[in-house]
Protein backbone atom coordinates (compact mmCIF):
# COMPACT_ATOMS: atom_id res chain seq x y z
CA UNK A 1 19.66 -9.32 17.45
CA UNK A 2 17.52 -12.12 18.72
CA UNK A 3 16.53 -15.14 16.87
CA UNK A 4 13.49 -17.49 18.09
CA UNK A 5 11.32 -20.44 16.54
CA UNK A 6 8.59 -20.29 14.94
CA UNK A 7 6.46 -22.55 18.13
CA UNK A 8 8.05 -20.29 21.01
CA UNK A 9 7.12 -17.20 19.06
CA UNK A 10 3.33 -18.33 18.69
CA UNK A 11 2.96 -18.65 22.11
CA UNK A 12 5.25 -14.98 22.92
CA UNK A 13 4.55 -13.11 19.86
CA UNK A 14 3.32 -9.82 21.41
CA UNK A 15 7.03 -9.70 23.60
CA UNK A 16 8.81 -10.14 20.45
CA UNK A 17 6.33 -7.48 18.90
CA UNK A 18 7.59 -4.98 21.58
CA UNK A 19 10.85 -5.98 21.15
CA UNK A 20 10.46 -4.85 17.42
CA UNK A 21 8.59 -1.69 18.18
CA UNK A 22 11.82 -0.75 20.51
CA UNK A 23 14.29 -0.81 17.35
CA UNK A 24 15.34 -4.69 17.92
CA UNK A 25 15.40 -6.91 14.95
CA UNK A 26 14.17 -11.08 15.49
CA UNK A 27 15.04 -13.61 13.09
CA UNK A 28 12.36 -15.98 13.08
CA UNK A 29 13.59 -19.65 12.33
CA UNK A 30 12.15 -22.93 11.78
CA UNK A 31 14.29 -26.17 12.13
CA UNK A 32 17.24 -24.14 12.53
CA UNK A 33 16.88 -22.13 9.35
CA UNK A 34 15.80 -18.61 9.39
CA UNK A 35 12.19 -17.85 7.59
CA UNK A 36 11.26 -14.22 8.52
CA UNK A 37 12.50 -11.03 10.28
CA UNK A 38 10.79 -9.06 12.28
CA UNK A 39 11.64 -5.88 12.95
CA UNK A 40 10.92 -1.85 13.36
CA UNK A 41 9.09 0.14 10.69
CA UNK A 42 12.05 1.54 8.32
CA UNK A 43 12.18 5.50 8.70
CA UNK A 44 10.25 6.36 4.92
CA UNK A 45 7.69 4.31 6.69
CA UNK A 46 4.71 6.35 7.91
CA UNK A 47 2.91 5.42 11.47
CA UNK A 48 -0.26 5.02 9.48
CA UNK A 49 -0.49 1.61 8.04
CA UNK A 50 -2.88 2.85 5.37
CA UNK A 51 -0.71 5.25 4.52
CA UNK A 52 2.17 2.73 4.74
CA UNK A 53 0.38 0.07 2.16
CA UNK A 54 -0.13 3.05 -0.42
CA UNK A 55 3.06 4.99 -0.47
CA UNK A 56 4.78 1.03 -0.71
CA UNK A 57 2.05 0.29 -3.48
CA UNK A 58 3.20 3.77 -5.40
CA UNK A 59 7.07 2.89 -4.99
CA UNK A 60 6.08 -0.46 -6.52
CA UNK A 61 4.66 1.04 -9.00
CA UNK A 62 1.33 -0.72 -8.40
CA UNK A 63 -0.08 3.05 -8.13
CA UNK A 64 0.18 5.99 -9.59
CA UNK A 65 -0.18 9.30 -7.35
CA UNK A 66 -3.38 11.94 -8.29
CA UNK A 67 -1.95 15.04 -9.62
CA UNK A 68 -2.16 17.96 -7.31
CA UNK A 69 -4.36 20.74 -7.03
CA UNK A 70 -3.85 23.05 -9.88
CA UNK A 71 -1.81 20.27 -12.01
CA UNK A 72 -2.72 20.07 -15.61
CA UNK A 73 -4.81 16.78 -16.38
CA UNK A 74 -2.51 13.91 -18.40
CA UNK A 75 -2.50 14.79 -21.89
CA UNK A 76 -4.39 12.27 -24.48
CA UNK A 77 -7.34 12.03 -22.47
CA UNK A 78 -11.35 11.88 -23.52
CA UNK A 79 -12.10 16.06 -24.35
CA UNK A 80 -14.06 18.14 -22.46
CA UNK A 81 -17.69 18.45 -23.50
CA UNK A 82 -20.59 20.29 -22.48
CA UNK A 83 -23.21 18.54 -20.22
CA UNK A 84 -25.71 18.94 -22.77
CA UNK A 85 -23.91 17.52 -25.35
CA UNK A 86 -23.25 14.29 -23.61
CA UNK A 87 -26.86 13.79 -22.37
CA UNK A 88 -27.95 14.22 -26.51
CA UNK A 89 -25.36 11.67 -27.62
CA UNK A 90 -26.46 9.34 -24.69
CA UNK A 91 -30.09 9.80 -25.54
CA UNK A 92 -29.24 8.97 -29.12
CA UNK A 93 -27.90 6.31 -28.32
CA UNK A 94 -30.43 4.83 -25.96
CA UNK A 95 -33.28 5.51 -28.96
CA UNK A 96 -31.19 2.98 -30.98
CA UNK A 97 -32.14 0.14 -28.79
């Protein structure tokens, strides 16, 4: 494990970047203190950083995951109506204005 300040990494960032990449973790300090690690992607992590940002989003609980194909919808929901129906009640409506 490394450690480096926060001026010396600004100007080597993309070494200590590689570093990280190669399973090496850098503590990051300023004044003496450490502020920040840097480090490699943790294993559950995917390679995608999109991918990354939503599965960490859905273990936050920030999310919650579409139900698969074939799933039954959530229960409580609006009810299913026919197209026609809707477009009547929304033309009803609109003739109120």
């Amino acid at each position: 494990m490394r450690s480096i300040g926060i001026r010396a990494l600004n100007s080597r960032l993309s070494e200590y970047v590689r570093l990280a990449a190669g399973g090496e973790t850098v503590l990051v300090t300023d004044r003496g203190r450490v502020v920040a690690e840097i480090g490699p992607p943790q294993e559950a992590r995917s390679p995608v950083l999109a991918d990354a940002m939503l599965a960490d989003a859905v273990r936050k609980g920030w999310l919650t995951p579409a139900l698969s194909p074939g799933s039954e919808p959530p229960r409580g929901g609006p009810s299913e109506a026919a197209l026609s129906v809707l477009l009547g009640e929304l033309a009803g409506d609109r003739s109120d204005r």
